[in-house]
C-alpha atoms as a PDB file:
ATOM      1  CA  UNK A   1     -48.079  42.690  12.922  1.00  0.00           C
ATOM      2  CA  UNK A   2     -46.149  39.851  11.946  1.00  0.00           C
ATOM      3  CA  UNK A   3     -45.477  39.018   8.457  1.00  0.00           C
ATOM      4  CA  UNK A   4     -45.978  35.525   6.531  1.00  0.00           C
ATOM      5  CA  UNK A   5     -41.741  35.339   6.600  1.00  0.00           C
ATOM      6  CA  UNK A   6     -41.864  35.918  10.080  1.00  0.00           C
ATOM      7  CA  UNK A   7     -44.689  33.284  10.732  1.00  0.00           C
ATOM      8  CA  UNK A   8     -42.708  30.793   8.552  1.00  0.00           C
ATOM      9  CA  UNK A   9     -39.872  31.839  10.952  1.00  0.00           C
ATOM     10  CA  UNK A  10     -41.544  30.797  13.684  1.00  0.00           C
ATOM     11  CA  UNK A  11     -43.118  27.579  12.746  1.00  0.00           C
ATOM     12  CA  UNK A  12     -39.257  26.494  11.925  1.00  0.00           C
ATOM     13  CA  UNK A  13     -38.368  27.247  14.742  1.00  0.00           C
ATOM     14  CA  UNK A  14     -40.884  25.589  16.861  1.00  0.00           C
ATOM     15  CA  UNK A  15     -40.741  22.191  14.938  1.00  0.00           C
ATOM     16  CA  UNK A  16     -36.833  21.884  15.993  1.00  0.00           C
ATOM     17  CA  UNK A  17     -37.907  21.718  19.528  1.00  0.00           C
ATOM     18  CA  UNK A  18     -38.264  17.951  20.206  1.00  0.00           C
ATOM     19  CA  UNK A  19     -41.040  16.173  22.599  1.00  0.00           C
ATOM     20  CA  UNK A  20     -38.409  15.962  25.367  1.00  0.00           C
ATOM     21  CA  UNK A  21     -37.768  19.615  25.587  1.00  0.00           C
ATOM     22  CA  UNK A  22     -40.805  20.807  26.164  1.00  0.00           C
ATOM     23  CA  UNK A  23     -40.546  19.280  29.552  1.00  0.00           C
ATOM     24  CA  UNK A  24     -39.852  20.834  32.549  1.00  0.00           C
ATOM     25  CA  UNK A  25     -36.496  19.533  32.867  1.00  0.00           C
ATOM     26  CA  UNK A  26     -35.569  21.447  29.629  1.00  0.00           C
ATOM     27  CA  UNK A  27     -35.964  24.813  30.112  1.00  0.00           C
ATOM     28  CA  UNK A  28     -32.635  25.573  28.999  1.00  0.00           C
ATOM     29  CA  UNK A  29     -32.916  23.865  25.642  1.00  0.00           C
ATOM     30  CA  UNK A  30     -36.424  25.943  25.092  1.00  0.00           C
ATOM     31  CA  UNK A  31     -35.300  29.501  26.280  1.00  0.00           C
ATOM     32  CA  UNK A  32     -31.997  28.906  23.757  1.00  0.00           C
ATOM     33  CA  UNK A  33     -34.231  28.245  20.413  1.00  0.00           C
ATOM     34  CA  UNK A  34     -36.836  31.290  22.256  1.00  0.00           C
ATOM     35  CA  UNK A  35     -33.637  33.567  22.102  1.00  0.00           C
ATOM     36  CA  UNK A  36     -32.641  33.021  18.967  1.00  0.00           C
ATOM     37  CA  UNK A  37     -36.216  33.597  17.736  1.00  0.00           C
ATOM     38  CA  UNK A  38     -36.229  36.617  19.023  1.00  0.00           C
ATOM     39  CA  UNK A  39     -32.922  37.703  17.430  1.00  0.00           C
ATOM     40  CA  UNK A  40     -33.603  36.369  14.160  1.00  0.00           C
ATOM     41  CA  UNK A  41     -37.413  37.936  14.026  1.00  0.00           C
ATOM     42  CA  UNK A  42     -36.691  41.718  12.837  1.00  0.00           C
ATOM     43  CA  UNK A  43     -35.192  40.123  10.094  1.00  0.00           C
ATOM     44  CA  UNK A  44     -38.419  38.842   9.309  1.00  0.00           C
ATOM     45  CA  UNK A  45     -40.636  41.484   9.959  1.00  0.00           C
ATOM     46  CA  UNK A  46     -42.241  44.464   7.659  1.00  0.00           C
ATOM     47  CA  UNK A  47     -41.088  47.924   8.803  1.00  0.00           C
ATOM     48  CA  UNK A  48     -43.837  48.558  11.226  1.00  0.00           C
ATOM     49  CA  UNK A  49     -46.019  51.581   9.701  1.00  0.00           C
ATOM     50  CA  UNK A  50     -45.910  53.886  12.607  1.00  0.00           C
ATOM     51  CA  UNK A  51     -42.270  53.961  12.863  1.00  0.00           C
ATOM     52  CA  UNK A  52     -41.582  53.780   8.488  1.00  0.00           C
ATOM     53  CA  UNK A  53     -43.760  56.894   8.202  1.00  0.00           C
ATOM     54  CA  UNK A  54     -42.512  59.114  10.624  1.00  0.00           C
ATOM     55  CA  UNK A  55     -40.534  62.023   9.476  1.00  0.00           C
ATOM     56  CA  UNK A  56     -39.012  62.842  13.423  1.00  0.00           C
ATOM     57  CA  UNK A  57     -37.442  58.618  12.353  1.00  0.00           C
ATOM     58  CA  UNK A  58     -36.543  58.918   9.025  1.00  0.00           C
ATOM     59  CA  UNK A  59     -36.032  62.680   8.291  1.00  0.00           C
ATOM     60  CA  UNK A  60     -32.917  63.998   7.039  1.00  0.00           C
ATOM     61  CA  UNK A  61     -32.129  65.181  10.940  1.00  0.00           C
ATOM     62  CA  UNK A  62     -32.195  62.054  12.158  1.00  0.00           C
ATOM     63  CA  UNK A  63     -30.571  60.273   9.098  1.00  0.00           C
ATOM     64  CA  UNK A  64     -27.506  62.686   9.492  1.00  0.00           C
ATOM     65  CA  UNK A  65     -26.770  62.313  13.329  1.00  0.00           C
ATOM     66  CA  UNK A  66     -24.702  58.970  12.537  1.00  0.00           C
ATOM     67  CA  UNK A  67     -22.589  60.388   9.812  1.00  0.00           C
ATOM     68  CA  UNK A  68     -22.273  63.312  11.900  1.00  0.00           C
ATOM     69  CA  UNK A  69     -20.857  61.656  15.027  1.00  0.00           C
ATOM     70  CA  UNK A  70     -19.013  58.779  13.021  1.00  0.00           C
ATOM     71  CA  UNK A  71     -16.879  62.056  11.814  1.00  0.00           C
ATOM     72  CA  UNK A  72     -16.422  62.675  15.014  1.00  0.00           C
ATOM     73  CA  UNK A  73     -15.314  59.431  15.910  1.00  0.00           C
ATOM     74  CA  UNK A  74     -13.252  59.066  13.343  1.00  0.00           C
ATOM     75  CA  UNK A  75     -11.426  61.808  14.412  1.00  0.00           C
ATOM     76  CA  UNK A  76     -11.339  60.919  18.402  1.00  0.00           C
ATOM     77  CA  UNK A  77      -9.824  57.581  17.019  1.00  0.00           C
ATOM     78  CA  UNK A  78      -6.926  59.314  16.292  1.00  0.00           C
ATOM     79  CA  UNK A  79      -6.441  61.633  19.326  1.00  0.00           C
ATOM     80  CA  UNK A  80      -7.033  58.284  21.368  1.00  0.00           C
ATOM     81  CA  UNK A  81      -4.058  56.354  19.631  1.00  0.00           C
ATOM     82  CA  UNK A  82      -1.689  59.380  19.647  1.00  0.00           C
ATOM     83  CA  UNK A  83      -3.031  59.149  23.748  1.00  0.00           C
ATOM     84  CA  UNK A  84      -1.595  55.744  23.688  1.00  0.00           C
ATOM     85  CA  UNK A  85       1.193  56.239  21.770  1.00  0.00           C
ATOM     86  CA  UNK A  86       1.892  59.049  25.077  1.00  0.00           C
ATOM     87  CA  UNK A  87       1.104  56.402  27.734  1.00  0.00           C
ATOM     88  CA  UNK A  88       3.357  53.620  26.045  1.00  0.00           C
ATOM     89  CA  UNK A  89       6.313  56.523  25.981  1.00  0.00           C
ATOM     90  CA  UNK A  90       6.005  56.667  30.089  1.00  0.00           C
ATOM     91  CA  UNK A  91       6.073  53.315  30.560  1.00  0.00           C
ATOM     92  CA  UNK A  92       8.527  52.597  28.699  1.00  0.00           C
ATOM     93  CA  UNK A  93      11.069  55.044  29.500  1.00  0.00           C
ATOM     94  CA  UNK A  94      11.959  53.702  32.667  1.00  0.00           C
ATOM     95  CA  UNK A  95      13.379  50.537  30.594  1.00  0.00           C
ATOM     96  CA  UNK A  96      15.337  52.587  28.525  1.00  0.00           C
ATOM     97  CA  UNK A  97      16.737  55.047  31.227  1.00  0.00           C
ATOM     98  CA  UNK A  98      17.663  52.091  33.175  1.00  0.00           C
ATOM     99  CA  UNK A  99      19.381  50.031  30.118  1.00  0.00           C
ATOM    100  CA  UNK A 100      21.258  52.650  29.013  1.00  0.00           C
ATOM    101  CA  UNK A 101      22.751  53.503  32.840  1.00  0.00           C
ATOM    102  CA  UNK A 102      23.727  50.302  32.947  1.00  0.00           C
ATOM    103  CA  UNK A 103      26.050  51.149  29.808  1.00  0.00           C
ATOM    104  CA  UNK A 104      28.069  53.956  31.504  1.00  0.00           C
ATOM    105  CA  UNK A 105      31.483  53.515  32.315  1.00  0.00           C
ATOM    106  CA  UNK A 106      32.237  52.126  35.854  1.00  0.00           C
ATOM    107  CA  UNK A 107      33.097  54.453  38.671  1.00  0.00           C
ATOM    108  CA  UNK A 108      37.819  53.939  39.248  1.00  0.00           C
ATOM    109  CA  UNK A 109      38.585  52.931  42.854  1.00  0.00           C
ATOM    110  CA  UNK A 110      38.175  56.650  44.611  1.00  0.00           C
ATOM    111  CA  UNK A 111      34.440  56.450  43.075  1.00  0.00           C
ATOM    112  CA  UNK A 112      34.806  58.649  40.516  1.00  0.00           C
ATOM    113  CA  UNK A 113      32.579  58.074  37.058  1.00  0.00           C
ATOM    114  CA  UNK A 114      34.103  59.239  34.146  1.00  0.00           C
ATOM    115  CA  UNK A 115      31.633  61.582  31.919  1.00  0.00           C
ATOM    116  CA  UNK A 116      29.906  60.020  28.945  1.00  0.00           C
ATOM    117  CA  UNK A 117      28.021  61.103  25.920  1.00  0.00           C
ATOM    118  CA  UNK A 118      25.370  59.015  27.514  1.00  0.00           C
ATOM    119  CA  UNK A 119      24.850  61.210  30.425  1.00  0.00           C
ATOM    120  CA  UNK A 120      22.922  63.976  28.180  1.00  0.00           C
ATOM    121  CA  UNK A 121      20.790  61.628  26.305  1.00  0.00           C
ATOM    122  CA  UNK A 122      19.458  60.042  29.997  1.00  0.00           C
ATOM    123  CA  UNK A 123      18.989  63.478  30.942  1.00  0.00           C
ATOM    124  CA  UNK A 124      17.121  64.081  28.104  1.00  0.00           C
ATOM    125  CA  UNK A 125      14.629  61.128  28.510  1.00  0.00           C
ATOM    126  CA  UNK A 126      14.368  61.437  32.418  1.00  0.00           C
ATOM    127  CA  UNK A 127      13.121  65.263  31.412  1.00  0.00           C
ATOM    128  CA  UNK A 128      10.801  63.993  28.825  1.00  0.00           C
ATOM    129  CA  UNK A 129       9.562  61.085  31.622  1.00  0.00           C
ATOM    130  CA  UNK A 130       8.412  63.590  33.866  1.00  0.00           C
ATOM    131  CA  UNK A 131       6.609  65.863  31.156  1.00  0.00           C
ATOM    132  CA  UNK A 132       5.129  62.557  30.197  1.00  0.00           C
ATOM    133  CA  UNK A 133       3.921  61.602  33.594  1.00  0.00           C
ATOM    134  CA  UNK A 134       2.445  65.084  34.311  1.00  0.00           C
ATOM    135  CA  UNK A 135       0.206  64.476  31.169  1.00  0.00           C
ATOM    136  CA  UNK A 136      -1.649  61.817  32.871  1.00  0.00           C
ATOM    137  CA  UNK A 137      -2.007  59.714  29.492  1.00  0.00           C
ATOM    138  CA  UNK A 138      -3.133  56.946  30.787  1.00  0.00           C
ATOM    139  CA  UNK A 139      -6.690  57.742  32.345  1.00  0.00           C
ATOM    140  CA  UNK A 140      -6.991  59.864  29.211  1.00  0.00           C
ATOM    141  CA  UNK A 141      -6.267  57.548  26.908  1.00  0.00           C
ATOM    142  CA  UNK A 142      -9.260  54.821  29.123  1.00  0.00           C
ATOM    143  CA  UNK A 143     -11.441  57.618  29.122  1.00  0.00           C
ATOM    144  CA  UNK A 144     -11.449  58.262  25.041  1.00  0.00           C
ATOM    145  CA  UNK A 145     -11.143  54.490  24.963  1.00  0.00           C
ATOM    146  CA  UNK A 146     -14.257  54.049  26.524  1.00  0.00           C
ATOM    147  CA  UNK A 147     -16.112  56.616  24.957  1.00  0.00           C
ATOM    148  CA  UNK A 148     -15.510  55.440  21.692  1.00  0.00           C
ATOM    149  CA  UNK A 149     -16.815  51.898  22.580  1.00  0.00           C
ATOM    150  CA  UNK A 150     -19.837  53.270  23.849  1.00  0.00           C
ATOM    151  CA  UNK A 151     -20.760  55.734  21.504  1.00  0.00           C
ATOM    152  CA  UNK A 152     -18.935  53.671  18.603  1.00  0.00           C
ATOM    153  CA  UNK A 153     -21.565  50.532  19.332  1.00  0.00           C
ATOM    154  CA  UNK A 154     -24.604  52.544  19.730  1.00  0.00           C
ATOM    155  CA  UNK A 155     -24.418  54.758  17.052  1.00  0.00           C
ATOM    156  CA  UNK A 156     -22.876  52.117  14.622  1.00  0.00           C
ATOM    157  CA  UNK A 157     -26.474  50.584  15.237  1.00  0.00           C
ATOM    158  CA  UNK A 158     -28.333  53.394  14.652  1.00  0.00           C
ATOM    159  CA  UNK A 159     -27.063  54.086  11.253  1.00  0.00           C
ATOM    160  CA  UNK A 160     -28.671  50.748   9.872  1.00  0.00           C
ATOM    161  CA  UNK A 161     -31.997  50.744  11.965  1.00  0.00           C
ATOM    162  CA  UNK A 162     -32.230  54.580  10.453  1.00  0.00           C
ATOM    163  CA  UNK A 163     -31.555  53.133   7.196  1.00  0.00           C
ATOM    164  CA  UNK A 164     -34.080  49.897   7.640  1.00  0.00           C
ATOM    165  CA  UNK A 165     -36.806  52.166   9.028  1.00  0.00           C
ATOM    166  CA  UNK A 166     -36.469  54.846   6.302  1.00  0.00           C
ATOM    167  CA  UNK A 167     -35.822  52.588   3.510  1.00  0.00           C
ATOM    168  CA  UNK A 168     -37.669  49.403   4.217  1.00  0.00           C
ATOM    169  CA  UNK A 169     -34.319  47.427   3.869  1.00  0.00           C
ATOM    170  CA  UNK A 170     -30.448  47.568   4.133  1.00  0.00           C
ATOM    171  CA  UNK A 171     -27.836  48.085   1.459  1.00  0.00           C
ATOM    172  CA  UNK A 172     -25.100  45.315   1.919  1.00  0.00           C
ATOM    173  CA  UNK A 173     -21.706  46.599   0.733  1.00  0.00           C
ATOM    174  CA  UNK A 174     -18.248  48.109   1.472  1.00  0.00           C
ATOM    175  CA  UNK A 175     -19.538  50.726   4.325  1.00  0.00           C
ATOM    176  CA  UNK A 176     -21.778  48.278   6.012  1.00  0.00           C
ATOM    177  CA  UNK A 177     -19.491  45.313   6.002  1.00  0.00           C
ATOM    178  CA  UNK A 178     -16.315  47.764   7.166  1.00  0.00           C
ATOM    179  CA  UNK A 179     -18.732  49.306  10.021  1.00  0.00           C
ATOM    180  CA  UNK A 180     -19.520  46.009  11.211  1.00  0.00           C
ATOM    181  CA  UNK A 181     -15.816  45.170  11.062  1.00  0.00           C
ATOM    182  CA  UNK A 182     -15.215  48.116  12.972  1.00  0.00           C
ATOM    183  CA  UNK A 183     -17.191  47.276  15.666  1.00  0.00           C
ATOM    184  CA  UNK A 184     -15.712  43.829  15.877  1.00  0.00           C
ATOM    185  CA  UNK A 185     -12.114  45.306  16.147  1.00  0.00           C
ATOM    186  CA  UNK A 186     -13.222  47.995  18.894  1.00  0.00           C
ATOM    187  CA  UNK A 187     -14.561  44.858  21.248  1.00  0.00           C
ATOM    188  CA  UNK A 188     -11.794  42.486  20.398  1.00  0.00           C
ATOM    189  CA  UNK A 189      -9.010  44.994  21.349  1.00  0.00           C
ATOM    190  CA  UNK A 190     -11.037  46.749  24.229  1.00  0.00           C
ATOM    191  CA  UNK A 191     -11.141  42.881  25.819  1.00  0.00           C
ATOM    192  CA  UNK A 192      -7.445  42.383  26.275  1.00  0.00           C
ATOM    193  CA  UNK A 193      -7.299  45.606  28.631  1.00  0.00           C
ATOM    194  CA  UNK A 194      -7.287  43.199  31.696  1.00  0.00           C
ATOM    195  CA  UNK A 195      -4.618  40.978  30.285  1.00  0.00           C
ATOM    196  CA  UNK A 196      -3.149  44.106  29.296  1.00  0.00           C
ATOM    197  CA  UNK A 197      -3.344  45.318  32.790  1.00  0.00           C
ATOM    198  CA  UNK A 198      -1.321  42.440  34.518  1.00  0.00           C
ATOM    199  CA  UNK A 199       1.822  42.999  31.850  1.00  0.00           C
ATOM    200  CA  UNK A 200       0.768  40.898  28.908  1.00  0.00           C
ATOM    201  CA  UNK A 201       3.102  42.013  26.015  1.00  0.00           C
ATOM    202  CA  UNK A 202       1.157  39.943  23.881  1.00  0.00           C
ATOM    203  CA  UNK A 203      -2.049  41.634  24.874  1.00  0.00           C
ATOM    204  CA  UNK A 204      -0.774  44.938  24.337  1.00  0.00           C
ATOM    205  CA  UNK A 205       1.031  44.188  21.047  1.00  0.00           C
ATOM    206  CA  UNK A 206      -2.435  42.989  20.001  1.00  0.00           C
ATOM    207  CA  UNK A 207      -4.235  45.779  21.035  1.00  0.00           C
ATOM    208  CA  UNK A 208      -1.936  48.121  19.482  1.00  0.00           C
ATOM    209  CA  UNK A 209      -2.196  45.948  16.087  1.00  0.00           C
ATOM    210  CA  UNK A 210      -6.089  45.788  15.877  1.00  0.00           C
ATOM    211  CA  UNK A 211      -6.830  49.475  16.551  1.00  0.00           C
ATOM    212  CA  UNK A 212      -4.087  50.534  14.214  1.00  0.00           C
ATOM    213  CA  UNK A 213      -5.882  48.252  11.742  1.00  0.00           C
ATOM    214  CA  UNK A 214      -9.392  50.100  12.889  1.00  0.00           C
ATOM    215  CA  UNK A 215      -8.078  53.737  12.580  1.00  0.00           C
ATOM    216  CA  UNK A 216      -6.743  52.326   8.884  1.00  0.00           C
ATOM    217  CA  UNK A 217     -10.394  50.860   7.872  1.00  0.00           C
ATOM    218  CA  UNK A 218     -12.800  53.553   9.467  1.00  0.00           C
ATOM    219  CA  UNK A 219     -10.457  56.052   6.988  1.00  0.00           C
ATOM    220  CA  UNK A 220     -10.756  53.890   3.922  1.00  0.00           C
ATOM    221  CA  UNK A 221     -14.865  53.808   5.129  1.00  0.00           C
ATOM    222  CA  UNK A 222     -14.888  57.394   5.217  1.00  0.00           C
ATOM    223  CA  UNK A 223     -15.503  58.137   1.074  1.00  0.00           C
ATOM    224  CA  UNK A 224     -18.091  55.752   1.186  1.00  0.00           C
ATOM    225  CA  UNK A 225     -19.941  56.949   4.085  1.00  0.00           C
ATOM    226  CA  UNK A 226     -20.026  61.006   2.197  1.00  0.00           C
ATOM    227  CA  UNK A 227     -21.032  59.013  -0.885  1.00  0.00           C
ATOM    228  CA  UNK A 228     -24.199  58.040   1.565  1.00  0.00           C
ATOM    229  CA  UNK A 229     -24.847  61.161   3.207  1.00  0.00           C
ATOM    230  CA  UNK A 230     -25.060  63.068  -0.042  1.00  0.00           C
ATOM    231  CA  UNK A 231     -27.665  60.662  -1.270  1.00  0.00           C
ATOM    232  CA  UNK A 232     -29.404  61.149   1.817  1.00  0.00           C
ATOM    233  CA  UNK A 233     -28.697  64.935   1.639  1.00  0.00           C
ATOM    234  CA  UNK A 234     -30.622  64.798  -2.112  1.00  0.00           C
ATOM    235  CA  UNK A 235     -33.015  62.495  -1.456  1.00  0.00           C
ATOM    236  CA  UNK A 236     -34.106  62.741   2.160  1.00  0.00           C
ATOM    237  CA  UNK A 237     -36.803  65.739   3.665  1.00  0.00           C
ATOM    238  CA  UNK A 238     -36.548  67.770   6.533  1.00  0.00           C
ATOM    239  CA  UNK A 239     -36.939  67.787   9.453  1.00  0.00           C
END
């Protein structure tokens, strides 16, 4: 059932739509304030009975599974951005390889190259190219990239829903505003792979810069999402 907020909601709603929009030709106009009804509703709604009361919802089982994979997450943040850190290496090489050939000594007139102190250190990072390109870092690091935006969004939702449904509200503060933050940064930087993709140096210094600044605020999160689960640990029953 609705509650008297979420009536109130709704009557606000409805008395923005003006005469002329409730015509046929403004079914865009309607649908648009519809839609935002709809989003802003659970916001206005009491936790629905069924779902407050159930212990399979709101049991310390189901309360721990987002802590539990955010761990993991946190920690497949990191292997992807050492992964990236691998594919940047092989592409890059090539540039350096051929920049510092182009600082050996010219070949006399018979064709002859004098030796260099150079020659070893190309040697070096032609060797290290083709370990590199044997690793295959690139689908890796779009495969843990992807991964982490899809399980990243979905269980950064559940955590609050668990929370709302268990305790009848949320708890604004540090670990909720840097999870939404979080989430933000993992979209922003996972849109500029197709710029990315067609040689955007821009793009990719950006995408570098925002998921460095994500792996930096889902560690600082980390205290204050134990602080949570040992609450819930105390306070929360099986199953």
């Amino acid at each position: 059932m609705m509650s008297r907020n979420a009536r109130i909601a709704a009557q606000r709603i409805t008395a923005q739509i003006r005469p002329e929009q409730k015509q046929e030709g403004s079914a865009t106009s309607s649908a648009a304030i519809i839609g935002a009804a709809g989003l802003l509703a659970p916001f206005f709604m009491d936790v629905d009975p069924a779902f407050a009361g159930n212990p399979l919802l709101t049991g310390k089982t189901v309360s721990l599974i987002h802590p539990a994979i955010m761990l993991f997450l946190f920690s497949a943040s990191s292997y992807t951005a050492w992964l990236g850190f691998q594919w940047r290496q092989t592409r890059t090489l090539p540039t350096q390889i051929k920049e510092l050939k182009a600082e050996l000594p010219k070949p006399d007139a018979e064709g002859n190259r004098p030796s260099s102190p150079l020659d070893k250190e190309i040697s070096e990072l032609e060797q290290k190219r083709k370990e590199l390109t044997k690793g295959d870092f690139r689908t890796k690091h779009s495969n843990w990239g992807h991964l982490l935006l899809g399980i990243g969004v979905l269980i950064a939702v559940e955590g609050p829903v668990n929370t709302y449904l268990r305790a009848g509200k949320l708890f604004p503060g540090p670990h909720l505003y840097a999870g939404a933050a979080i989430v933000v940064l993992w979209a922003t930087a996972a849109s500029l792979v197709p710029a990315m993709s067609k040689g955007n140096e821009a793009a990719r210094t950006a995408h570098i810069t925002l998921n460095s600044l994500n792996l930096l605020l889902f560690a600082w999160q980390v205290p204050t999402g134990f602080e949570i689960v040992q609450k819930v640990w105390e306070n929360v029953a099986w199953p």
